[in-house]
Protein backbone atom coordinates (compact mmCIF):
# COMPACT_ATOMS: atom_id res chain seq x y z
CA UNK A 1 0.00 0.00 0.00
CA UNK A 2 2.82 2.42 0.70
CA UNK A 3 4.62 1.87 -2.51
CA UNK A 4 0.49 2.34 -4.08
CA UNK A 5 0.82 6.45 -2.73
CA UNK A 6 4.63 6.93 -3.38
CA UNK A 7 3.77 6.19 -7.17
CA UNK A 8 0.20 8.26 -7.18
CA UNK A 9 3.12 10.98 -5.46
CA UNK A 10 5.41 10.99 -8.25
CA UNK A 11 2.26 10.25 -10.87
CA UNK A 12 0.71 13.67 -9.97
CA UNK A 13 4.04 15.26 -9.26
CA UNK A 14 5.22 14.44 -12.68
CA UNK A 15 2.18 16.00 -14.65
CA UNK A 16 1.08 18.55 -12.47
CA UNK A 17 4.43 20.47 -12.23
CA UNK A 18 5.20 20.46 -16.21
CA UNK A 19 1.89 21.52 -16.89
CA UNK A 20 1.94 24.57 -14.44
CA UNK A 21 5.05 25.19 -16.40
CA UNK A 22 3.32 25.66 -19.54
CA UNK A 23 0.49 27.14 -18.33
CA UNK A 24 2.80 30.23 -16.58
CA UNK A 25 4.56 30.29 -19.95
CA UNK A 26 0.80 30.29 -21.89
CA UNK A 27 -0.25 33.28 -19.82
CA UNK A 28 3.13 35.17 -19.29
CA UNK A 29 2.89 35.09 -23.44
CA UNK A 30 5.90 33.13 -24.00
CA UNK A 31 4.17 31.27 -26.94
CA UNK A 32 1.83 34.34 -28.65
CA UNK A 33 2.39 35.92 -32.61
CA UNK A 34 3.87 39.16 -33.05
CA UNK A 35 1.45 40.88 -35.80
CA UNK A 36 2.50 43.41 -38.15
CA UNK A 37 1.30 46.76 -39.72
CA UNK A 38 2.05 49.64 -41.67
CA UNK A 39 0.25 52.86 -40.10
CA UNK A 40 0.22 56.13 -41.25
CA UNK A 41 0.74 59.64 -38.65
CA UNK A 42 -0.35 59.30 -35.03
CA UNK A 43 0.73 61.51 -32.25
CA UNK A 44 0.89 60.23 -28.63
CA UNK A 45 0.83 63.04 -26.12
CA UNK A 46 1.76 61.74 -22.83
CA UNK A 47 2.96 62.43 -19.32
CA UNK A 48 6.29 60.63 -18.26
CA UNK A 49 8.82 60.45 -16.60
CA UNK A 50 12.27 59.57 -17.74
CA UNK A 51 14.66 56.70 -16.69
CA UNK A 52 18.14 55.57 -17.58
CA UNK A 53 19.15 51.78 -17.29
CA UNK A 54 16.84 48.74 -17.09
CA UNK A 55 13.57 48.76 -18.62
CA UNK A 56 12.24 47.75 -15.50
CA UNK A 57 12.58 51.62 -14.00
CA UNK A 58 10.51 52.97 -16.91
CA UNK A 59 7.44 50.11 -15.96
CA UNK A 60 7.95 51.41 -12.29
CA UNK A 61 7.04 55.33 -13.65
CA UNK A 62 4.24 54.22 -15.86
CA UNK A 63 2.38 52.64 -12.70
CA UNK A 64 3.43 55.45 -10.05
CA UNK A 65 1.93 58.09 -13.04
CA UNK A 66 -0.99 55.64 -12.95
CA UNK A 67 -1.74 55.56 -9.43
CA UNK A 68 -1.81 59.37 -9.48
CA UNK A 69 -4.24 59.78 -12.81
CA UNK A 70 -6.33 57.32 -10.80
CA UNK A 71 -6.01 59.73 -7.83
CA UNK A 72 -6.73 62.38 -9.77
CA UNK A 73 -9.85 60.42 -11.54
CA UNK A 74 -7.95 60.84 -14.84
CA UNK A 75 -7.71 57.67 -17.44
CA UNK A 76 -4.22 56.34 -17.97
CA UNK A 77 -3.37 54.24 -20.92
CA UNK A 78 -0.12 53.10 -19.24
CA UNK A 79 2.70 54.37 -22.13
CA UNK A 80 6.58 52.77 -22.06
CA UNK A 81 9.32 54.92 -24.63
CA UNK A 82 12.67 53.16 -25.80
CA UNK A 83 14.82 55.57 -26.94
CA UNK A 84 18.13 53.55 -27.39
CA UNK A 85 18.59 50.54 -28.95
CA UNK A 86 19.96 47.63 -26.27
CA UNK A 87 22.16 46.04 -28.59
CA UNK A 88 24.34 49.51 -29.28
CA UNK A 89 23.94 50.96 -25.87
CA UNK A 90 25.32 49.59 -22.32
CA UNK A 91 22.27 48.79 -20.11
CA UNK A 92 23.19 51.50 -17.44
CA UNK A 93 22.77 54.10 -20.20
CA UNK A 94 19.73 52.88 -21.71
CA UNK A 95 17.35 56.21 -21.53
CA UNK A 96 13.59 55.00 -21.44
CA UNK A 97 10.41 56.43 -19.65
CA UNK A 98 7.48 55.55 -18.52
CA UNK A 99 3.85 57.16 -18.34
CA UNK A 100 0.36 57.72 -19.12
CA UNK A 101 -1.17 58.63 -22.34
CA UNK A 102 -3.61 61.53 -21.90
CA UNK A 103 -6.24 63.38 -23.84
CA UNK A 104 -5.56 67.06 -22.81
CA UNK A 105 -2.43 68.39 -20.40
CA UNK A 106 -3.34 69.33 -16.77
CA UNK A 107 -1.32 70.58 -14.27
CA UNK A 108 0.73 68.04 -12.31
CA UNK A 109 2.67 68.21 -9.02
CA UNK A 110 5.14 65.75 -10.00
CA UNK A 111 8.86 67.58 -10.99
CA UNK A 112 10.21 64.75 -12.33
CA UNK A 113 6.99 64.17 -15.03
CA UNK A 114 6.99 65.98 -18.51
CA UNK A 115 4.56 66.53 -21.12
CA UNK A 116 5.82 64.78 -23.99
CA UNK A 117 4.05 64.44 -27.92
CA UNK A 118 5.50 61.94 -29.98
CA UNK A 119 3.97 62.18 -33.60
CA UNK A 120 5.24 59.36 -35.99
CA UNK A 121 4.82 59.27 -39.49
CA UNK A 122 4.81 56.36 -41.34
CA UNK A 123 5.62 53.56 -38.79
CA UNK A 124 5.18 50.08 -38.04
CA UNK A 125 2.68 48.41 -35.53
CA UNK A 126 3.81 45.72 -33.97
CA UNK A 127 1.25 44.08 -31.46
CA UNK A 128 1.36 41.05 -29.00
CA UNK A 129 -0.74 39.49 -26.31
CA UNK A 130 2.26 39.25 -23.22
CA UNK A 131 3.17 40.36 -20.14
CA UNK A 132 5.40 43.71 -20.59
CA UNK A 133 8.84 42.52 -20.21
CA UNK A 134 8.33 39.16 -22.31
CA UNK A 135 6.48 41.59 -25.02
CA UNK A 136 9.52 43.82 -25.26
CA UNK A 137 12.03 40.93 -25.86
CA UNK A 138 9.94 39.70 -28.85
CA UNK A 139 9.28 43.27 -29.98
CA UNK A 140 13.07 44.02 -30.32
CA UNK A 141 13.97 40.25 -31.69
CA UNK A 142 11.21 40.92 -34.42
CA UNK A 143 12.59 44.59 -35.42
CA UNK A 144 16.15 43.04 -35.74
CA UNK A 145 14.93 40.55 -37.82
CA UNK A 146 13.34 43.11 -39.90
CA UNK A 147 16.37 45.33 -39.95
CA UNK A 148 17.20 44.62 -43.73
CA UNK A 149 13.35 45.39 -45.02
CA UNK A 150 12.77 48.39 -43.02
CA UNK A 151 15.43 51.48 -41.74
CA UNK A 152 13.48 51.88 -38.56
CA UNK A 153 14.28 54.78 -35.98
CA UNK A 154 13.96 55.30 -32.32
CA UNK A 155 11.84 55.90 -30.28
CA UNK A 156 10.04 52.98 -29.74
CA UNK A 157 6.70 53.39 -27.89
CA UNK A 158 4.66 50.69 -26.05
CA UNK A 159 1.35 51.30 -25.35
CA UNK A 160 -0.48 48.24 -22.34
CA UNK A 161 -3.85 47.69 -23.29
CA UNK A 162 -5.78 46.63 -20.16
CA UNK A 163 -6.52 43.36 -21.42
CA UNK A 164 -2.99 42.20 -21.88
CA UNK A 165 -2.50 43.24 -25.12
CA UNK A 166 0.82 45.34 -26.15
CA UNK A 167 1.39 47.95 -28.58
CA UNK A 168 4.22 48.99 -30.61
CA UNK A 169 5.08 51.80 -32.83
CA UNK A 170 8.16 52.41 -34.81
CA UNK A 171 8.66 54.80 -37.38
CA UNK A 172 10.25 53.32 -40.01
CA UNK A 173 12.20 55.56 -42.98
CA UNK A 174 11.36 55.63 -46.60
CA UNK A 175 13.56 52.98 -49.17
CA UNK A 176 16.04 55.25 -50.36
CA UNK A 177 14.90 56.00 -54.62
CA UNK A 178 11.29 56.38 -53.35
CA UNK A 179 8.99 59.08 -54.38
């Protein structure tokens, strides 16, 4: 009877642990598309606040800028801006920032937050259902791979969607002899 349970042990152990492994990976976003657009002009205007070095630090100003929209019973579409590219730049240099996209400016109490409006041109849109940091590794992996059909230029901005979903734009240059 003892030797009955040890197996039903390792039985369960053995299934249960791989599959929480796949399901984390499932709903971190490890295994979702990257899909692909061209867009014409948009302009972003946004409130953030600037970081240098990990990405992390620019995720940590979008959700204090969140908490105070909230506070101030604004709506914050929770914005993330790459402006260096990680594989030219040391990671203690990377300049980034983090924020909340907004519909008009207001007056804020915060020194260290700036009214920013990015306006890009033609640009890609690069969207993926993932948690932030896993979307952002794909995101860059996919632009590098796409380095040779499109002369894209910094900044890169993220935009979270509430459900998960993660926006990127890129504005991308036009193939030199073009009209």
């Amino acid at each position: 009877m003892k030797n009955r349970r040890f197996w039903v042990i390792v039985l369960v152990f053995t299934i249960s642990v791989p599959g929480f492994m796949v399901f984390s990976y499932w709903h971190l976003g490890v295994f979702s598309s990257v899909e692909m657009a061209l867009a014409e002009e948009k302009s972003l205007m946004m409130l953030v606040k600037p970081t240098r070095g990990d990405a992390s630090k620019a995720a940590a100003a979008a959700s204090e800028l969140n908490r105070l929209f909230h506070s101030m019973g604004k709506r914050c579409t929770p914005v993330l801006v790459y402006f260096d590219d990680p594989q030219k730049t040391i990671k203690a240099n990377l300049r980034a920032a983090g924020g909340c996209i907004a519909q008009e400016k207001f007056f804020i109490v915060d020194p260290a937050a700036e009214w920013q409006t990015i306006t890009l041109r033609k640009h890609l849109v690069l969207t993926t259902y993932a948690q932030t940091a896993v979307a952002l590794r794909k995101v860059w992996r996919k632009l590098y791979g796409l380095r040779t059909q499109y002369d894209w230029q910094l900044p890169l901005v993220q935009v979270v969607q509430a459900d998960g979903t993660n926006e990127f734009r890129i504005a991308i240059m036009e193939p030199q002899g073009s009209p």
